[in-house]
N, C-alpha and C. Protein backbone atom coordinates (compact mmCIF):
# COMPACT_ATOMS: atom_id res chain seq x y z
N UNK A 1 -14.43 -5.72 -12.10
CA UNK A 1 -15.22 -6.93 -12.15
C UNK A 1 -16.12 -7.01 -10.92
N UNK A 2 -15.88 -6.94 -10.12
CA UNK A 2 -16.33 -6.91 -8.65
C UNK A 2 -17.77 -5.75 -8.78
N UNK A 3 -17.78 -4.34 -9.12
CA UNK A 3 -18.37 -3.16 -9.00
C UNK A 3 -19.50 -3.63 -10.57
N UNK A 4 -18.90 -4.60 -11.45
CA UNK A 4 -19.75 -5.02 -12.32
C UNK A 4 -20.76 -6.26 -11.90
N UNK A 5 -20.12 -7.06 -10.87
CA UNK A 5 -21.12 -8.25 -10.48
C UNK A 5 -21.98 -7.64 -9.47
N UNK A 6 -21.92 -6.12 -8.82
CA UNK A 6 -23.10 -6.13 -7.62
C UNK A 6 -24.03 -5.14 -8.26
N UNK A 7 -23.75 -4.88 -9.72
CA UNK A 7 -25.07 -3.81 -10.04
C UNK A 7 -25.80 -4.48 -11.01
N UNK A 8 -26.66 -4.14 -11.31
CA UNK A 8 -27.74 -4.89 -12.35
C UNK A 8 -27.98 -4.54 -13.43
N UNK A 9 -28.06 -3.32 -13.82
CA UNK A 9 -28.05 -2.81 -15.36
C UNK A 9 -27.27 -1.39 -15.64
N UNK A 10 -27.04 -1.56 -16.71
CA UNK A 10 -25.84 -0.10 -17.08
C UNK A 10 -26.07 1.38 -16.11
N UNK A 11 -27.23 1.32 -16.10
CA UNK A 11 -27.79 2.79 -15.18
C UNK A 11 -26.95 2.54 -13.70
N UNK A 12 -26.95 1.87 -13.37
CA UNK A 12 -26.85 1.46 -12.06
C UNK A 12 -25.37 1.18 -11.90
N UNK A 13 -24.42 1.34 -13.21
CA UNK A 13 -23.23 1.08 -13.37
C UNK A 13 -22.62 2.87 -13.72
N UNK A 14 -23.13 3.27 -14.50
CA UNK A 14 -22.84 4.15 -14.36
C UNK A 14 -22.96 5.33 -13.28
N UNK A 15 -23.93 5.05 -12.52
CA UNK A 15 -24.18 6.04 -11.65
C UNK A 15 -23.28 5.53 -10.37
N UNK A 16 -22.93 4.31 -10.67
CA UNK A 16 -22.07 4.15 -8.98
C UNK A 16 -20.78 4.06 -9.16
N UNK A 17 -20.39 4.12 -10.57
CA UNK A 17 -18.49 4.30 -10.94
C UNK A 17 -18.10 5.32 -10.71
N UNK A 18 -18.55 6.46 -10.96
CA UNK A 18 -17.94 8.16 -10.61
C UNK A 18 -18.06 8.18 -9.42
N UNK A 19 -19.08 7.72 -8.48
CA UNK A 19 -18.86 7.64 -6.44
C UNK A 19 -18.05 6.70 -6.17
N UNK A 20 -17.66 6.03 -6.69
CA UNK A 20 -16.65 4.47 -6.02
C UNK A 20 -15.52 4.89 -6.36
N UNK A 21 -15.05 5.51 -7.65
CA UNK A 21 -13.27 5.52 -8.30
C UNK A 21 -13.65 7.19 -7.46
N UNK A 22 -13.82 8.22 -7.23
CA UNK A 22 -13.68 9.72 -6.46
C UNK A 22 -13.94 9.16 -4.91
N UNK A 23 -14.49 8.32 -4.47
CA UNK A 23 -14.15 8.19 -3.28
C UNK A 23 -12.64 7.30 -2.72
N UNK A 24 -12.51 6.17 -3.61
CA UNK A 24 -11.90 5.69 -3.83
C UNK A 24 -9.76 6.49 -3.65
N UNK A 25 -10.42 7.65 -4.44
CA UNK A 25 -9.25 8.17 -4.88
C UNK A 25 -8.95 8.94 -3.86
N UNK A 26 -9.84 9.76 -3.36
CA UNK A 26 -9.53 11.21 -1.60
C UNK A 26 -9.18 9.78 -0.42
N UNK A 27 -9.83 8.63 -0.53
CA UNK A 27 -9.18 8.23 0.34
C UNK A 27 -7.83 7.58 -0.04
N UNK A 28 -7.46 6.73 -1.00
CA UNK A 28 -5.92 5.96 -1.05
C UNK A 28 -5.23 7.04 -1.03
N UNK A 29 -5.32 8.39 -1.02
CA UNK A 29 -4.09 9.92 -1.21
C UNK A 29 -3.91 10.11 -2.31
N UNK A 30 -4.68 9.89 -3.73
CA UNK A 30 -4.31 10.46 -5.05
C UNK A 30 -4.76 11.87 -5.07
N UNK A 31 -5.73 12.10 -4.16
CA UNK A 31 -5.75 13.86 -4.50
C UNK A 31 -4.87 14.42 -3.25
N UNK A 32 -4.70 14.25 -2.24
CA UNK A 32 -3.51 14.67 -1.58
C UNK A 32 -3.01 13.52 -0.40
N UNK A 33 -1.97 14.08 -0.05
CA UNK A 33 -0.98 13.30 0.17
C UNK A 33 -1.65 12.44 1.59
N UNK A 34 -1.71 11.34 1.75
CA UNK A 34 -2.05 10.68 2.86
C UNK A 34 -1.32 10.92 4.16
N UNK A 35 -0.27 11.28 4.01
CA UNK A 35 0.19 11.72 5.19
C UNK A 35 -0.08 13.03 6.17
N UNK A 36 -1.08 14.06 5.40
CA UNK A 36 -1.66 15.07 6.24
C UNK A 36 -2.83 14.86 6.64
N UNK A 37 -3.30 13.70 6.68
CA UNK A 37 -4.60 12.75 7.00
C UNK A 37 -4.43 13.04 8.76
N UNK A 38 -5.43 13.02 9.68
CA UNK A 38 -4.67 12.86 10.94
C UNK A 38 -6.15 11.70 11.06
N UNK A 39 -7.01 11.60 10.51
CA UNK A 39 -7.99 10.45 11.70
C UNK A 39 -7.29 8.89 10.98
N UNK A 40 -7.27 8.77 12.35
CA UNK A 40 -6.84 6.85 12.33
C UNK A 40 -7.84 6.32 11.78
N UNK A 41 -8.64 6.73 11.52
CA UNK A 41 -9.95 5.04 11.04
C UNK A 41 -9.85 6.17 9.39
N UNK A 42 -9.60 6.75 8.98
CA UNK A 42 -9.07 7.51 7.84
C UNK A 42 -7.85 6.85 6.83
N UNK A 43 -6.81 6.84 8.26
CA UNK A 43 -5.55 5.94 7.44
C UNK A 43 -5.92 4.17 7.67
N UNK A 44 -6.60 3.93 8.47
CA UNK A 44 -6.95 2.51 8.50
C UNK A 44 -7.89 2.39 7.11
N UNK A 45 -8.44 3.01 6.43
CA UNK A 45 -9.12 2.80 5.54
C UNK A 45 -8.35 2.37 4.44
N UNK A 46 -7.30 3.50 4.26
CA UNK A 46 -6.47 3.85 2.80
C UNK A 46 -6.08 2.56 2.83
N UNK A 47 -5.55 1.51 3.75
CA UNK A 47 -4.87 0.11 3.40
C UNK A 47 -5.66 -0.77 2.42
N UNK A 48 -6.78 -0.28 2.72
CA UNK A 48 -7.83 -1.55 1.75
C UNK A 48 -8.17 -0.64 0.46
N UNK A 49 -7.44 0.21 0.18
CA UNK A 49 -7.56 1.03 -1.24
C UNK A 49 -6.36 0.52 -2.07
N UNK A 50 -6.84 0.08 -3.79
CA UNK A 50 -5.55 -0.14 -4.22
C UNK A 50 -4.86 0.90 -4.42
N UNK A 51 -5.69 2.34 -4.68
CA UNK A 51 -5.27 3.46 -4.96
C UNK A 51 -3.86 3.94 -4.29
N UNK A 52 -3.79 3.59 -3.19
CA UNK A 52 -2.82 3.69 -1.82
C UNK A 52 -1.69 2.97 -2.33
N UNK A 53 -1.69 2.18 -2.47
CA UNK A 53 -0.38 1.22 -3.07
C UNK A 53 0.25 1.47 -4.37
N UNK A 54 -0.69 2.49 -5.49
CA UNK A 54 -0.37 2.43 -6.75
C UNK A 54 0.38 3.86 -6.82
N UNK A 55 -0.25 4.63 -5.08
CA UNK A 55 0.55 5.75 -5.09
C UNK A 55 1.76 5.66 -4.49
N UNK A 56 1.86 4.71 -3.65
CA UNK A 56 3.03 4.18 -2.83
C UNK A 56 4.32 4.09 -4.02
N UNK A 57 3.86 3.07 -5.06
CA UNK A 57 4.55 2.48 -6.13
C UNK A 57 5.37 3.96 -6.94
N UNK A 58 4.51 5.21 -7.41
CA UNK A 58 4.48 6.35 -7.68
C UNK A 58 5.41 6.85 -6.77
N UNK A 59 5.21 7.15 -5.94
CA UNK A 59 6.16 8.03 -4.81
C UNK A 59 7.28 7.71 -4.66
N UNK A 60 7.35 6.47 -4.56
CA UNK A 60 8.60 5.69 -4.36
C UNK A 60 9.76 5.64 -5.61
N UNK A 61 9.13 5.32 -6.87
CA UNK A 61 9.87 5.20 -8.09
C UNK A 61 10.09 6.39 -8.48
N UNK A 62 9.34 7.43 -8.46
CA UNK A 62 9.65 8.85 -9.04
C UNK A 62 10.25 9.85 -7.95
N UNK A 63 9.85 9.48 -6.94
CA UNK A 63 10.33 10.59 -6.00
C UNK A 63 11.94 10.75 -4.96
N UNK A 64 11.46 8.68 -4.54
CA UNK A 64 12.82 8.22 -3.88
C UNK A 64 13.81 7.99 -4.24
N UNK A 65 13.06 7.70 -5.58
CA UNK A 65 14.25 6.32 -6.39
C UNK A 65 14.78 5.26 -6.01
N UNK A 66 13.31 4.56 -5.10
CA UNK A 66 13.69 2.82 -4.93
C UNK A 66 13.73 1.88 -5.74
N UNK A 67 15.08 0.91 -5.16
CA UNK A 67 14.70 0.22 -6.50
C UNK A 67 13.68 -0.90 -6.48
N UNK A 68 13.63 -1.58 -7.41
CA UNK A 68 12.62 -2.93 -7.34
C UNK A 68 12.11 -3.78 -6.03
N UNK A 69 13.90 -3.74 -5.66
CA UNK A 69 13.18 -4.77 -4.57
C UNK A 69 11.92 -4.15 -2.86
N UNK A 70 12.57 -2.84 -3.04
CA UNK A 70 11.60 -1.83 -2.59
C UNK A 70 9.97 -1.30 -2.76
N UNK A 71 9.99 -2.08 -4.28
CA UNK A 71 8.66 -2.03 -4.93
C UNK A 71 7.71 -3.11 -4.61
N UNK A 72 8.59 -4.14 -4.40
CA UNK A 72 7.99 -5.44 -3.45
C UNK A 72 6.41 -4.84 -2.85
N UNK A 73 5.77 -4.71 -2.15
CA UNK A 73 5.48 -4.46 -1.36
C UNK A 73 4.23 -4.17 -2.28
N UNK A 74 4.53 -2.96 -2.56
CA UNK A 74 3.27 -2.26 -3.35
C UNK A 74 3.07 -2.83 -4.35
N UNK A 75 3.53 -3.67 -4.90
CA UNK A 75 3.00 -4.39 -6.35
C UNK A 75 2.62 -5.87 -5.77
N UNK A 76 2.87 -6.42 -4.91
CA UNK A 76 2.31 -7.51 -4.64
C UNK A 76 1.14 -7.27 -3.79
N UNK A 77 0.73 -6.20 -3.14
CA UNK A 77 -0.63 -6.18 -2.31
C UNK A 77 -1.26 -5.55 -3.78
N UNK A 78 -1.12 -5.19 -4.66
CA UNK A 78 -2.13 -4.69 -5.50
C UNK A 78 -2.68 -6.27 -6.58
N UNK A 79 -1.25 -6.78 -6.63
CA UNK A 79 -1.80 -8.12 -7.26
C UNK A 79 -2.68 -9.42 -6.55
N UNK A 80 -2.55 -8.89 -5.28
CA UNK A 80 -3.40 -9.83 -3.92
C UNK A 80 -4.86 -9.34 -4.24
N UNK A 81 -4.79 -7.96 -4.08
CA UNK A 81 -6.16 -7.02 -4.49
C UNK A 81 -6.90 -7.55 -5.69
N UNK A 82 -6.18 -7.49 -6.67
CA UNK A 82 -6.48 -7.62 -7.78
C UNK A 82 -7.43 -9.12 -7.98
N UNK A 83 -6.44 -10.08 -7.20
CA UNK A 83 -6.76 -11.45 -7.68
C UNK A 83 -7.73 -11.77 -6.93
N UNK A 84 -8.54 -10.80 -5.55
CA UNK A 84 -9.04 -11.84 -4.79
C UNK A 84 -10.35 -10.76 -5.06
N UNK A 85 -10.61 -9.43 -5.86
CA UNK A 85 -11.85 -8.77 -6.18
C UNK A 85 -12.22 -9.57 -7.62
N UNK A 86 -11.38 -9.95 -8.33
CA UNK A 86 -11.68 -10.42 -9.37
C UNK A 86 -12.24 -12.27 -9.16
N UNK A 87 -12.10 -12.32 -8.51
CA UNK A 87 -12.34 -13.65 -8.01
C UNK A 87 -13.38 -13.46 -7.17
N UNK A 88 -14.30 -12.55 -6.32
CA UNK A 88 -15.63 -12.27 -5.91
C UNK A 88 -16.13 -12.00 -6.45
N UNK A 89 -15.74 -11.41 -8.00
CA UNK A 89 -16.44 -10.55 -8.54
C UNK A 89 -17.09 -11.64 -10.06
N UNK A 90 -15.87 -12.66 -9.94
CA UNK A 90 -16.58 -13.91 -11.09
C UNK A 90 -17.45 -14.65 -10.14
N UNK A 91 -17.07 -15.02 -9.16
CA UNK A 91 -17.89 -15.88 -8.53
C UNK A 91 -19.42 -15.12 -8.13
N UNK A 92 -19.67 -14.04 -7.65
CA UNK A 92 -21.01 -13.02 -7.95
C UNK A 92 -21.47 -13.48 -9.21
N UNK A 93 -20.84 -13.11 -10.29
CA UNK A 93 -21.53 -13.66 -11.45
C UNK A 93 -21.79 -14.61 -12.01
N UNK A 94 -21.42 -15.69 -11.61
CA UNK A 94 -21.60 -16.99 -11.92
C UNK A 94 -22.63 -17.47 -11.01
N UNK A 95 -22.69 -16.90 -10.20
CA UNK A 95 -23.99 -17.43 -9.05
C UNK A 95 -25.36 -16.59 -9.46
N UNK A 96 -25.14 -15.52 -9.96
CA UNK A 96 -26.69 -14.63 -10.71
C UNK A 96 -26.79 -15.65 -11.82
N UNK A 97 -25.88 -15.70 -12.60
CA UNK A 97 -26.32 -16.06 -14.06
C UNK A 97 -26.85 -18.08 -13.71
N UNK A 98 -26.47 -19.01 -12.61
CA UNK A 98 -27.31 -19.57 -12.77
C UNK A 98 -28.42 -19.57 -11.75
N UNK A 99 -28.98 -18.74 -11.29
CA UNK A 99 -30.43 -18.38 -10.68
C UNK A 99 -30.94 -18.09 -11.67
């Protein structure tokens, strides 16, 4: 919703979704593991990726075998994420559509 309220027509949507979800993704650690990362403003980034948390959630359930209350964490910063891009991302559009 958010990546849909700052572009203007489909061209401009399509051409900036394949750079936003692939950048998106080398940084939260879905193509490798965030922990062989060594620059600090690198891992300071991954926090503001949901990608990072959804791999957290991943790692944790399949790999550790934490349980729920362990999951805490990563499912509530993705639903924080969630609620507060989707909520810039109506309010963007509600402010174009009445200009």
């Amino acid at each position: 919703m958010l990546l849909t309220s700052a572009v203007r027509n489909m061209q401009q949507f399509n051409a900036a979704l394949p750079f936003i979800a692939v950048a998106m993704a080398m940084i939260g650690g879905a193509f490798w593991p965030i922990e062989l990362v060594e620059s600090k403003l690198m891992i300071a980034l991954s926090h503001a990726m949901p990608i990072k948390y959804g791999m957290d959630m991943l790692h944790g359930a399949a790999v550790y075998g934490y349980p729920l209350d362990e999951l805490f964490k990563p499912v509530s910063m993705l639903l924080l994420m969630g609620v507060l891009m989707m909520g810039i991302g109506i309010r963007l559009m509600e402010k174009r559509h009445v200009q």
